[in-house]
Protein backbone atom coordinates (compact mmCIF):
# COMPACT_ATOMS: atom_id res chain seq x y z
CA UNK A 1 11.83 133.31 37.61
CA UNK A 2 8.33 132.17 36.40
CA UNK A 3 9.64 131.54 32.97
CA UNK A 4 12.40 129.32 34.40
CA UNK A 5 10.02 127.40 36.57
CA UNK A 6 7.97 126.67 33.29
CA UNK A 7 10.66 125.62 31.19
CA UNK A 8 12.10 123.46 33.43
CA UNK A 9 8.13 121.43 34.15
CA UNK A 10 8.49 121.73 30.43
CA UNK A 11 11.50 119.86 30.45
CA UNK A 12 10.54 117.33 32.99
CA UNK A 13 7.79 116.19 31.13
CA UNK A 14 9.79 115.39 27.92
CA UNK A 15 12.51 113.45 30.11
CA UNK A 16 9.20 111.56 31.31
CA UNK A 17 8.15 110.58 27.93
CA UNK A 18 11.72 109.77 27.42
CA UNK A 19 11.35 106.93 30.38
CA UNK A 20 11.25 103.23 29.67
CA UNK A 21 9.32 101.43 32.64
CA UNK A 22 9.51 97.81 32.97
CA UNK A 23 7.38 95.28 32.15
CA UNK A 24 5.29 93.24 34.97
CA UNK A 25 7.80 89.83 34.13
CA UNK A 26 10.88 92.46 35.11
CA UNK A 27 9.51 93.66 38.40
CA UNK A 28 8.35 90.09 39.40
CA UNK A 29 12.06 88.42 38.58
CA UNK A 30 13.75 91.86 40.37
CA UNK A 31 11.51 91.43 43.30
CA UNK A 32 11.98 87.86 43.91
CA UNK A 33 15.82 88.28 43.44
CA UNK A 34 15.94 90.77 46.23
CA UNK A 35 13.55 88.74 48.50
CA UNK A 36 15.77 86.20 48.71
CA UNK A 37 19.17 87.86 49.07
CA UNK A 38 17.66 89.38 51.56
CA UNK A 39 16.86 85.80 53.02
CA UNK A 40 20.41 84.83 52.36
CA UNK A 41 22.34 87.78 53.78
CA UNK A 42 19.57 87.75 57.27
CA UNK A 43 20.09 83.68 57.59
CA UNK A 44 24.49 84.63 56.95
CA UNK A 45 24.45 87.56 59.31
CA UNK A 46 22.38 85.96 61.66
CA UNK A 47 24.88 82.64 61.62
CA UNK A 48 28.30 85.15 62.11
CA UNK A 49 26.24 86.81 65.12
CA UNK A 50 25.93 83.19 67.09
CA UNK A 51 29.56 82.49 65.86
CA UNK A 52 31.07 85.53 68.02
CA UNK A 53 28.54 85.49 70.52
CA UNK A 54 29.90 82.40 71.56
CA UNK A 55 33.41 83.18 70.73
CA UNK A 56 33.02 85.82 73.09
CA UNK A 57 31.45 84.21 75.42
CA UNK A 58 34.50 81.63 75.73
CA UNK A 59 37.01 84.21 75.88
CA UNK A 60 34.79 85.97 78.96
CA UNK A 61 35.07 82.18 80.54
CA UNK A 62 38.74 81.73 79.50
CA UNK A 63 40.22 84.97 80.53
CA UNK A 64 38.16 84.97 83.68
């Protein structure tokens, strides 16, 4: 079970040397992408919940 445990650290650490990280310009334009789609999709979801709320709230005044 040892042996197995060592061969397989073994073998992590050539998958790790087999890893291409990104450059700083790559994680900048990634992180400002999902910054704002996050923006977008909060300011959209945000805009449907005021829609229904005040759908709803007419059909509460219509129906009662």
């Amino acid at each position: 079970m040892i042996k197995r445990f060592i061969q397989f650290l073994k073998e992590v650490r050539a998958d790790f040397h087999k890893v291409t990280w990104p450059k700083r310009k790559e994680v900048y334009g990634t992180t400002i992408v999902v910054i704002v789609t996050c923006f977008v999709f909060g300011f959209f979801l945000w805009a449907v919940d005021i829609v229904m709320g005040r759908i709803v709230t007419w059909l509460y005044g219509y129906f009662s």
